[in-house]
Protein backbone atom coordinates (compact mmCIF):
# COMPACT_ATOMS: atom_id res chain seq x y z
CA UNK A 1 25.39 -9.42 -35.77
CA UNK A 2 27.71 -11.52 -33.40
CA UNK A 3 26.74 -13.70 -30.36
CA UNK A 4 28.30 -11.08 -28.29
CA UNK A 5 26.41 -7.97 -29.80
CA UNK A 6 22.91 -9.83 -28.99
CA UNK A 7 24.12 -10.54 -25.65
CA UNK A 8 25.24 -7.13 -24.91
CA UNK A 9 21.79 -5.55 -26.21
CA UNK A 10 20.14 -7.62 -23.92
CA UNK A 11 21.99 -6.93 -21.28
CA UNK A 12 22.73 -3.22 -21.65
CA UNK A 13 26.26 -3.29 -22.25
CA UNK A 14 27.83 -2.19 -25.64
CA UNK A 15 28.82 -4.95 -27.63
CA UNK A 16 32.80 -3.37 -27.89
CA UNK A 17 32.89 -3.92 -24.41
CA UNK A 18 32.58 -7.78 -24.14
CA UNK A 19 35.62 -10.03 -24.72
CA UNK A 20 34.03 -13.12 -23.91
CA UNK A 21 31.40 -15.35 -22.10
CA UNK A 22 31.34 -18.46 -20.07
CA UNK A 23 28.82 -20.67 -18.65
CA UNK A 24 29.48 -22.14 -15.59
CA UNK A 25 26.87 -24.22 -13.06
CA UNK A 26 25.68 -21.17 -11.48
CA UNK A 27 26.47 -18.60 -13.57
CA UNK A 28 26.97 -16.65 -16.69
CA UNK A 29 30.84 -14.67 -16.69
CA UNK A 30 31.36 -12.00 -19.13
CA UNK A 31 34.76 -10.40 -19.91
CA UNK A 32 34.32 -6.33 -19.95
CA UNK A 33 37.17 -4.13 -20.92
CA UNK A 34 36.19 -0.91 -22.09
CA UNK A 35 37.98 0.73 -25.25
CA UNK A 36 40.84 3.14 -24.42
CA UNK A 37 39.43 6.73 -24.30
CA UNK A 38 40.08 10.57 -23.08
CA UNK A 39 39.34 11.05 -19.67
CA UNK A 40 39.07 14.27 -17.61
CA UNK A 41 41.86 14.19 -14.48
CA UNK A 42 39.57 15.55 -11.67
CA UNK A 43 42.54 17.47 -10.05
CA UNK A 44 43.41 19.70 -12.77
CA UNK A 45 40.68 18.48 -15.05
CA UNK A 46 42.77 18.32 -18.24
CA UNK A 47 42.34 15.23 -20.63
CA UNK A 48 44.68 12.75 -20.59
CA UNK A 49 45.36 8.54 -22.14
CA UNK A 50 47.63 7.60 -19.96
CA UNK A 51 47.42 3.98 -18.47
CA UNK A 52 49.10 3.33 -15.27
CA UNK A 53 47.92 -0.10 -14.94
CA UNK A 54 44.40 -2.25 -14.46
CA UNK A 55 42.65 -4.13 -11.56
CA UNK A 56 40.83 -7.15 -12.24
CA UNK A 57 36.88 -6.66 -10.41
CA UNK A 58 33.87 -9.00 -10.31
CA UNK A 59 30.48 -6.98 -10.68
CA UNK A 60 27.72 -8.42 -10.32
CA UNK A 61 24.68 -7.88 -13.09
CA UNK A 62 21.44 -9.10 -13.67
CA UNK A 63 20.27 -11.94 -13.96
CA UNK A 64 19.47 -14.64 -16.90
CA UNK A 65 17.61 -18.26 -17.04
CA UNK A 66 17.80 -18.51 -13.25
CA UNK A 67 21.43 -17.98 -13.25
CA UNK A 68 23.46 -14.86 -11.51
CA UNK A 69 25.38 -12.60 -14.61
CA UNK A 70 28.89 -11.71 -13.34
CA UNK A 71 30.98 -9.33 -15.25
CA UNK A 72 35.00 -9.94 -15.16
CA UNK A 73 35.75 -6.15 -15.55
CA UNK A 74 39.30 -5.24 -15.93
CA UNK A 75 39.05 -1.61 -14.85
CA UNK A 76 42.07 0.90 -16.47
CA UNK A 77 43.80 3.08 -14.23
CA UNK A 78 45.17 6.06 -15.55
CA UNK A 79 47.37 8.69 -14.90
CA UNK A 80 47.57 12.75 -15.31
CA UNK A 81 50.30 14.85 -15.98
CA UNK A 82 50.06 16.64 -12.98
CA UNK A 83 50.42 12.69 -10.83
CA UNK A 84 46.68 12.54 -10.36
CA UNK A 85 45.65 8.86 -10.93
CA UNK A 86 42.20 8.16 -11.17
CA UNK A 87 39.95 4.98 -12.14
CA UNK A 88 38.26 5.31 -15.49
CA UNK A 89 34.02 5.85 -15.86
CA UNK A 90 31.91 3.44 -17.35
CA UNK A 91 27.84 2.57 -17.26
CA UNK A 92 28.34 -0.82 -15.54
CA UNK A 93 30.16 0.42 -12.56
CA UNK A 94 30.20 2.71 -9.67
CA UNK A 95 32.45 3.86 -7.19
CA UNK A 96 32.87 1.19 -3.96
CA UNK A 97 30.46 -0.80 -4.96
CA UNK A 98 30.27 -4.73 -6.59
CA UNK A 99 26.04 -4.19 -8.19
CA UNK A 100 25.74 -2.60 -11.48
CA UNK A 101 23.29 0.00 -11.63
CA UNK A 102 21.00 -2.25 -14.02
CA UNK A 103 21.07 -4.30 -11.01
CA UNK A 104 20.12 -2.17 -8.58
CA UNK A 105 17.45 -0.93 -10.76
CA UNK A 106 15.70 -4.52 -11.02
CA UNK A 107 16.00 -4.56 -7.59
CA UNK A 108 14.06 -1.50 -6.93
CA UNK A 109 11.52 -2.69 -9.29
CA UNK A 110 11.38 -6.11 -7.44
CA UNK A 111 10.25 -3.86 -4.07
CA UNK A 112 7.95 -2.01 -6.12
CA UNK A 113 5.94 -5.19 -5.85
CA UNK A 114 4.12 -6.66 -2.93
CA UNK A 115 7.06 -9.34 -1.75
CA UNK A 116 9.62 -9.57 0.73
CA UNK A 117 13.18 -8.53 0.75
CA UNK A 118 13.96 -12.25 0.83
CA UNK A 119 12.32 -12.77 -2.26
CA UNK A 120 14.10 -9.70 -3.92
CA UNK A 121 17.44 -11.48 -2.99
CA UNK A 122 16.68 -14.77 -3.99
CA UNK A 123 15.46 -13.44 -7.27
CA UNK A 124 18.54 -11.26 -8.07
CA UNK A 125 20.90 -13.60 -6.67
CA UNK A 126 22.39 -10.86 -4.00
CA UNK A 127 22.04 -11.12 -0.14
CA UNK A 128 19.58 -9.75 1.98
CA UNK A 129 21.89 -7.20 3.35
CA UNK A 130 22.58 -6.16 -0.14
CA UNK A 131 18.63 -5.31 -0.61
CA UNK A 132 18.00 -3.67 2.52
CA UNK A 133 21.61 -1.16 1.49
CA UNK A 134 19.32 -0.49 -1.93
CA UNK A 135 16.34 0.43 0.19
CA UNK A 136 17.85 2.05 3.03
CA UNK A 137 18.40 5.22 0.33
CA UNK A 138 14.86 5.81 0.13
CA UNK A 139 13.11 8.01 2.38
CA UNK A 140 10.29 10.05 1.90
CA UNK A 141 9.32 13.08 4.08
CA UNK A 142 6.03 14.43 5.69
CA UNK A 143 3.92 16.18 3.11
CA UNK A 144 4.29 19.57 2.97
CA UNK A 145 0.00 20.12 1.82
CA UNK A 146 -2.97 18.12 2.95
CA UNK A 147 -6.20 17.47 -0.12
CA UNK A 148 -9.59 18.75 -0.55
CA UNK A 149 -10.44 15.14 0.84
CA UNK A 150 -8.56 13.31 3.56
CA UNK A 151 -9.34 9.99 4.54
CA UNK A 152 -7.81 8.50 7.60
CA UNK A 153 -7.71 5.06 8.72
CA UNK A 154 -6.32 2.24 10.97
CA UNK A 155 -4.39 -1.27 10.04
CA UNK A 156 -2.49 -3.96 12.29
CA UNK A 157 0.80 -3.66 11.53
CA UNK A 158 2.69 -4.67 14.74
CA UNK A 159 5.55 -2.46 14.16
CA UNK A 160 7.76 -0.93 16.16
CA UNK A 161 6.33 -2.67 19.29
CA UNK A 162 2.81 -1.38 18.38
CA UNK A 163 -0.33 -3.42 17.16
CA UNK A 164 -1.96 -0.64 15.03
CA UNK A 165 -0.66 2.31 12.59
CA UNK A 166 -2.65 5.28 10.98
CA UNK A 167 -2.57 5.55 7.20
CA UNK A 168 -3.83 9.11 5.45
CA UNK A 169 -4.34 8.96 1.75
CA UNK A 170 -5.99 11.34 -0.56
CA UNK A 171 -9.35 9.20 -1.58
CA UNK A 172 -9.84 11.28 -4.79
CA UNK A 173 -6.47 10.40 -6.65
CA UNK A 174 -5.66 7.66 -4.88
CA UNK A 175 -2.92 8.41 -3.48
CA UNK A 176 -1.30 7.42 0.17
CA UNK A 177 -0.06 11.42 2.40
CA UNK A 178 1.82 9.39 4.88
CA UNK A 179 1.90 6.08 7.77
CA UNK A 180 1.89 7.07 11.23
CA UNK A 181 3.43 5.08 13.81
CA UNK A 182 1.16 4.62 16.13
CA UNK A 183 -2.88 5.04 16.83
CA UNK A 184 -2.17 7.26 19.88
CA UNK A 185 -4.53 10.52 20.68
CA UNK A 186 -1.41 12.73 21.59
CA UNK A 187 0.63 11.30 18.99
CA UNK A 188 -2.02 12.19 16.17
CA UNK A 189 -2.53 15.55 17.91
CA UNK A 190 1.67 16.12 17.54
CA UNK A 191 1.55 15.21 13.75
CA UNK A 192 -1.33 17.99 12.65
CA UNK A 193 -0.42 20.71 14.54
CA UNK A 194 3.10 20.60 12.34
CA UNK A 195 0.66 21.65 9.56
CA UNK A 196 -0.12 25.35 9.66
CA UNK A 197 -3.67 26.44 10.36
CA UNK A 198 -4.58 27.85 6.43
CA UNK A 199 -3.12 24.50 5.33
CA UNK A 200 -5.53 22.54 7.48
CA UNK A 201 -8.13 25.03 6.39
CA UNK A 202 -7.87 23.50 2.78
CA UNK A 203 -9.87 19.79 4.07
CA UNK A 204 -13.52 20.41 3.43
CA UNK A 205 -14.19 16.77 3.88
CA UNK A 206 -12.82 13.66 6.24
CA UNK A 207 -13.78 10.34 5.62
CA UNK A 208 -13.17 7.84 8.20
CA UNK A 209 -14.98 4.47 10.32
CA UNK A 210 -17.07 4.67 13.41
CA UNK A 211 -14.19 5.40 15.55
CA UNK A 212 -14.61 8.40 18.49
CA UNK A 213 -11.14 8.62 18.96
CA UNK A 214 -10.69 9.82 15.29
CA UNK A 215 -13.46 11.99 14.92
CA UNK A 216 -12.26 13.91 18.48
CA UNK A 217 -8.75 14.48 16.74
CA UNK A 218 -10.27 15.61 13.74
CA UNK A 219 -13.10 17.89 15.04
CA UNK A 220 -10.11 19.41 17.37
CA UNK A 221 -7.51 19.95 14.43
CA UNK A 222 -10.15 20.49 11.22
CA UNK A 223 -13.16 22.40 13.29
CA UNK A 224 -14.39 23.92 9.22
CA UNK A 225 -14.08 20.32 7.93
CA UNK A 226 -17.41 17.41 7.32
CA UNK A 227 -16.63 14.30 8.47
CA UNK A 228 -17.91 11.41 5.97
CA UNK A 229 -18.76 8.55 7.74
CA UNK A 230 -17.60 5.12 5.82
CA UNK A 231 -20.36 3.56 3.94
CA UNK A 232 -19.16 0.41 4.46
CA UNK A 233 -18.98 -0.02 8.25
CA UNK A 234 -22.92 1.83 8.14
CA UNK A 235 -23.88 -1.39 6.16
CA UNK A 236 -21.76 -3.73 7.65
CA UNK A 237 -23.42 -2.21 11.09
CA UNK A 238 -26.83 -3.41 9.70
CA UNK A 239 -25.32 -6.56 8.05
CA UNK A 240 -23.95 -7.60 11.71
CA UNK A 241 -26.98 -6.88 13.68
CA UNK A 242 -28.94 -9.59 11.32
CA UNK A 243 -25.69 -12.00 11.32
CA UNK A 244 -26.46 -11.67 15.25
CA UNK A 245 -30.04 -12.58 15.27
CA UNK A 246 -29.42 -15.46 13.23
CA UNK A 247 -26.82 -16.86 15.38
CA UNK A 248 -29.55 -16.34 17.99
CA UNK A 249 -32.13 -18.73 16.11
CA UNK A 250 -29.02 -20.96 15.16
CA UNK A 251 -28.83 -21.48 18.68
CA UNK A 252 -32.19 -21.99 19.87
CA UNK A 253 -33.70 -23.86 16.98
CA UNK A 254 -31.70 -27.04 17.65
CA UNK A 255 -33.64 -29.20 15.47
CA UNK A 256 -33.16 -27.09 12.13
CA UNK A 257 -29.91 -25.25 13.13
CA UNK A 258 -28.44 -26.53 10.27
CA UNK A 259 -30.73 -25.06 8.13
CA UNK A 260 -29.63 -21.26 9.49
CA UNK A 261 -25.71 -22.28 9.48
CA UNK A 262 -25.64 -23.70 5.91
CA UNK A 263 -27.60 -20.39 4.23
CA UNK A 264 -26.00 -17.96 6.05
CA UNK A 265 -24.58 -16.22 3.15
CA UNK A 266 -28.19 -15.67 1.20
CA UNK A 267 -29.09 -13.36 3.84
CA UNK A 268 -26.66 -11.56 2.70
CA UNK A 269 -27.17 -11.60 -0.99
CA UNK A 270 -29.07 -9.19 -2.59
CA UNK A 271 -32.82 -10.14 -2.93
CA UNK A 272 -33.54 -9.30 -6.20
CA UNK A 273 -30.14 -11.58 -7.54
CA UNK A 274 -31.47 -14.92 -5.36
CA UNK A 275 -32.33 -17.96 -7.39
CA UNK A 276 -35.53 -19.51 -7.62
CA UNK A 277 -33.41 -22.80 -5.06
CA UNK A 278 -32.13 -19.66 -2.66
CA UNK A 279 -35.17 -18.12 -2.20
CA UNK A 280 -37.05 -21.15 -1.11
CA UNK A 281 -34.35 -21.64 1.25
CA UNK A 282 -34.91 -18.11 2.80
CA UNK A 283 -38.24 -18.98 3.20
CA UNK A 284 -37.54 -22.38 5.15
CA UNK A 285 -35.97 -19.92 7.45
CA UNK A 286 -38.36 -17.85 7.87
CA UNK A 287 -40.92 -20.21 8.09
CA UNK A 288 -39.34 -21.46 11.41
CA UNK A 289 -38.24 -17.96 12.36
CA UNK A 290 -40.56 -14.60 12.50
CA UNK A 291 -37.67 -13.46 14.42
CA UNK A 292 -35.23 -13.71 11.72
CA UNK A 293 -38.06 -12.46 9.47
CA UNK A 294 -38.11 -9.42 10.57
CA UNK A 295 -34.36 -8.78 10.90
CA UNK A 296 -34.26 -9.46 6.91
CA UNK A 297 -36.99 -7.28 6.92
CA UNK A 298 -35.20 -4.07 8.70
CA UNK A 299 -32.12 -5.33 6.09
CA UNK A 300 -33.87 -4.95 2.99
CA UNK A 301 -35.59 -1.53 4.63
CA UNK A 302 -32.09 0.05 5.05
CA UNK A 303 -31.07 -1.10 1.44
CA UNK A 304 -33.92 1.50 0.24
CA UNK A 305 -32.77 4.11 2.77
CA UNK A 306 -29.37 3.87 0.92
CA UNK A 307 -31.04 4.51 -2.17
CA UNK A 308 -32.16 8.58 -1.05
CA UNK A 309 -29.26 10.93 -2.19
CA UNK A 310 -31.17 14.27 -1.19
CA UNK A 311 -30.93 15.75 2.33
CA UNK A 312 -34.43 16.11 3.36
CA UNK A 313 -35.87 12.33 1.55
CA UNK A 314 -32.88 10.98 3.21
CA UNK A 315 -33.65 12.47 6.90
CA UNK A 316 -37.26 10.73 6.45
CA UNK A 317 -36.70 7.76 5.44
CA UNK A 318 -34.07 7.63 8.22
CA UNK A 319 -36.20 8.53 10.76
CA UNK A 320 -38.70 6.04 9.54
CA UNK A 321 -36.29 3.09 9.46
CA UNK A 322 -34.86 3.93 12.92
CA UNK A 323 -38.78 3.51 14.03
CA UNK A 324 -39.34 0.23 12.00
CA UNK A 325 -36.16 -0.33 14.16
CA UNK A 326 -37.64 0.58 17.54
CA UNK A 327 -40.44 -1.19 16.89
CA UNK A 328 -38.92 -4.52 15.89
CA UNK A 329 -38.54 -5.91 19.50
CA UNK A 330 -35.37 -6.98 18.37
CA UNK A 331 -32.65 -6.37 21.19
CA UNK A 332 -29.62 -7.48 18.52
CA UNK A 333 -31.08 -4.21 16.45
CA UNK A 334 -31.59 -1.85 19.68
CA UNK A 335 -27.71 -0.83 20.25
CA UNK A 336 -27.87 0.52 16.64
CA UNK A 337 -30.42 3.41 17.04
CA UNK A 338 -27.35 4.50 19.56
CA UNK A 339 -25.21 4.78 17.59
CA UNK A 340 -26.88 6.02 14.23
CA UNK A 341 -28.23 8.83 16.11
CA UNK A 342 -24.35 9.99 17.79
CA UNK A 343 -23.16 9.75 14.55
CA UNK A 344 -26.23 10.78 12.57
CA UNK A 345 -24.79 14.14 10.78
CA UNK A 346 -21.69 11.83 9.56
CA UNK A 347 -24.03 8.81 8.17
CA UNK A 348 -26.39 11.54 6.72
CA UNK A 349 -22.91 13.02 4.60
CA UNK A 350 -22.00 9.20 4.31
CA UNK A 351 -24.89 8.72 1.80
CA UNK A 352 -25.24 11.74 0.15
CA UNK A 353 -21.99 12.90 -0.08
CA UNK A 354 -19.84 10.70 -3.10
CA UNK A 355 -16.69 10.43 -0.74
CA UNK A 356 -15.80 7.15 1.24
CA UNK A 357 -12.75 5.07 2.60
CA UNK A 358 -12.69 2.46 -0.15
CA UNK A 359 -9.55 3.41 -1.52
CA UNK A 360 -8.00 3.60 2.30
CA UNK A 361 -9.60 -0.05 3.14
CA UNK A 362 -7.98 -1.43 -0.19
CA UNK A 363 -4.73 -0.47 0.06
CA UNK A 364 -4.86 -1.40 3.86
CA UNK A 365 -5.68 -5.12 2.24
CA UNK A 366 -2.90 -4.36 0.45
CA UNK A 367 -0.72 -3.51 3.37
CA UNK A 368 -1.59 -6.95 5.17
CA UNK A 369 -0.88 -8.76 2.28
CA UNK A 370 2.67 -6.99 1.98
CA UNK A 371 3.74 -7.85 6.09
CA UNK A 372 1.98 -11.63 5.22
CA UNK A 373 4.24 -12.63 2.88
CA UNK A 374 7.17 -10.55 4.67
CA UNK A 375 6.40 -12.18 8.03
CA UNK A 376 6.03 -8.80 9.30
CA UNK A 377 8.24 -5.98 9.63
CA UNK A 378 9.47 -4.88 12.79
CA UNK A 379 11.42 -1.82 11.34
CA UNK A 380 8.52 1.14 11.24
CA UNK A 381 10.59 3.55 9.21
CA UNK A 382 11.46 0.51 6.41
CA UNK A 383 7.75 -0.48 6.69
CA UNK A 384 6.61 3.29 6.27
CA UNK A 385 9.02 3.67 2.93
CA UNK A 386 7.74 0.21 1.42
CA UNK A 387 4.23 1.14 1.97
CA UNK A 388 5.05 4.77 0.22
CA UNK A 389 7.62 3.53 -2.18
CA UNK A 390 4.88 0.82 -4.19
CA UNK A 391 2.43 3.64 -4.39
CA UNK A 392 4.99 6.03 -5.65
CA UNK A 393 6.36 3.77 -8.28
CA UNK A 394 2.38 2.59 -9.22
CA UNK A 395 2.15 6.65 -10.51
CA UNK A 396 1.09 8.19 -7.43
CA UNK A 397 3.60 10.07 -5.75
CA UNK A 398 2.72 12.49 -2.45
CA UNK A 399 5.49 12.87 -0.48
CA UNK A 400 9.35 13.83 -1.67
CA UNK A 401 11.77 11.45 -2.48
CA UNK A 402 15.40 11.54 -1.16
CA UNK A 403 17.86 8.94 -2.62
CA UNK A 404 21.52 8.66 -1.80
CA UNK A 405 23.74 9.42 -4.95
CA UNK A 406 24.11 5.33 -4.88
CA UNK A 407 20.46 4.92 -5.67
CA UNK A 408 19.36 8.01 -6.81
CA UNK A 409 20.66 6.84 -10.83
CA UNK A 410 18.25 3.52 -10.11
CA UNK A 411 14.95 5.18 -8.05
CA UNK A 412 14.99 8.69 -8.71
């Protein structure tokens, strides 16, 4: 096998169709003429082998060793009996435009990934302008259906002159319904009513944080549905309160403050995983602070609450830790009987329930990773598609896809 057949494998091209390569500083040039051939006229659509004439284009490919692949195409012309003239088809090119669709296909496999459009370019050699043309094609609509399980969450985007957006995903396949522009109470209102009433009949459960404004929506638009409480932000609730009171003795203990601000994080730890060194440390603490005692104390309580996964054990040893609480004298501790017993029906499906936001607070990690290393994105509707577009091409696809004809051969 020839130089040029190897080279053409590797770069999807038949091996007929290349007359030559050269290197140059920046880039490989290939000479592409394809083999003479019947073509369909599409005026009368009879065959014809006429050749009028050729035009000489550059099309740009892939890429190779760093280096940009341009293909030196000289494109046949031909003719029809009935005067049509029309350009003759081939793999590499496309009508108007100077990207193969090999091209165009690494580039939406580039964007599949968590990286900028500037990175894309650079990568493929093409500008940014040339990228965002790729993207633009891409749009996905609103979901026509709505799961079993919807979880619903906030994230700082900053787009489109607002701080926060809503995400919806599907927490039991992992998949992401749809980005909403804005955390707005009349906005979120607008979006469900465009669902009909049996189709927001279908959510038996809603999982979601602590937040009042999205439990109102949800009770207003899904009155049949349980909301789910996250177990994260329960424990993290607990987790604070302690983080609180040791701040507290941080501050007041002057003389061994260093002691509290250096161990912070085996508070934290589990107690069964400490180390013989970490445990003496916790005592230290404790030795100069019953305060802080006790606040470990109420932590590893609620750690066994956690631990009931039937109804009625659960409501007990609830009601028992929210005394232990009461009883604590421990003001950082107090604001939490509040608010565990306002949202006491959604912490009590929280932990028996096996639904949470874990796969929403990932993928919103995911999300500020993505407008890190893009330096934000100011366009909501390209944000909204990138967000969609790297679930859909990581196998979970919601919403429909609609790619121009100039894409569609490279996304669809």
């Amino acid at each position: 096998m020839s130089t040029l057949n190897y080279i053409g494998n590797l770069l999807g091209i038949k091996a007929e169709y290349i007359k030559n390569m050269r290197e140059t500083r920046s880039e490989y040039l290939l000479y592409v003429e394809s083999p003479v051939r019947p073509h369909r006229c599409p005026n009368c659509h009879s065959q014809t082998t006429r050749i009028k004439g050729y035009t000489n284009r550059k099309i740009q490919h892939t890429t190779a060793n760093e280096k940009s692949i341009l293909l030196l195409y000289r494109q046949r012309r031909y003719i029809c009996t009935c005067g049509r003239t029309f350009n003759e088809k081939t793999e590499f090119s496309t009508h108007y435009l100077r990207t193969t669709p090999r091209l165009r296909e690494v580039i939406c496999q580039q964007l599949s990934e968590i990286t900028s459009f500037k990175a894309v370019a650079n990568h493929c050699h093409v500008s940014i302008n040339q990228v965002l043309r790729i993207f633009r094609e891409i749009k996905y609509s609103r979901p026509s259906n709505l799961p079993t399980v919807l979880s619903i969450d906030e994230f700082k985007g900053n787009a489109a002159g607002q701080k926060y957006q809503v995400i919806l995903t599907d927490p039991e396949s992992h998949k992401i319904l749809d980005i909403l522009p804005k955390r707005d109470t009349t906005e979120l209102a607008k979006y469900f009513a465009q669902f009909p009433r049996y189709i927001r009949n279908n959510v038996k459960y809603i999982t979601m944080d602590m937040s009042l404004q999205f439990r109102a929506v949800m009770k207003t638009w899904f009155p049949h549905a349980e909301i789910v409480a996250d177990r994260f932000h329960l424990i993290r609730l607990v987790t604070f309160a302690l983080e609180r009171v040791r701040k507290s003795e941080q501050n007041s203990l002057c003389n061994v403050s260093r002691t509290f601000k250096t161990n912070k994080r085996i508070l934290i730890k589990h107690f069964e995983a400490l180390t013989d060194k970490e445990f003496n440390k916790l005592m230290d603490m404790f030795h100069y602070s019953p305060r802080l005692h006790r606040a470990y104390s109420l932590k590893q309580a609620f750690s066994r609450v956690l631990k009931f996964k039937d109804n009625a054990n659960l409501q007990w040893a609830l009601d028992q830790w929210l005394s232990l609480v009461a009883s604590s004298d421990l003001p950082e501790f107090q604001s939490l009987l509040k608010t565990f017993n306002f949202w006491r029906n959604e912490i009590i499906n929280a932990l028996t329930l096996p639904y949470s936001n874990g796969f929403t607070e990932g993928y919103n990690n995911k999300i500020k990773a993505l407008k890190r290393c893009s330096f934000g994105l100011q366009n909501f509707e390209r944000f909204r598609n990138r967000i969609l577009f790297i679930n859909t091409e990581k196998g979970h696809a919601t919403t429909t896809l609609h790619v121009g004809y100039r894409t569609k051969s490279v996304c669809g």
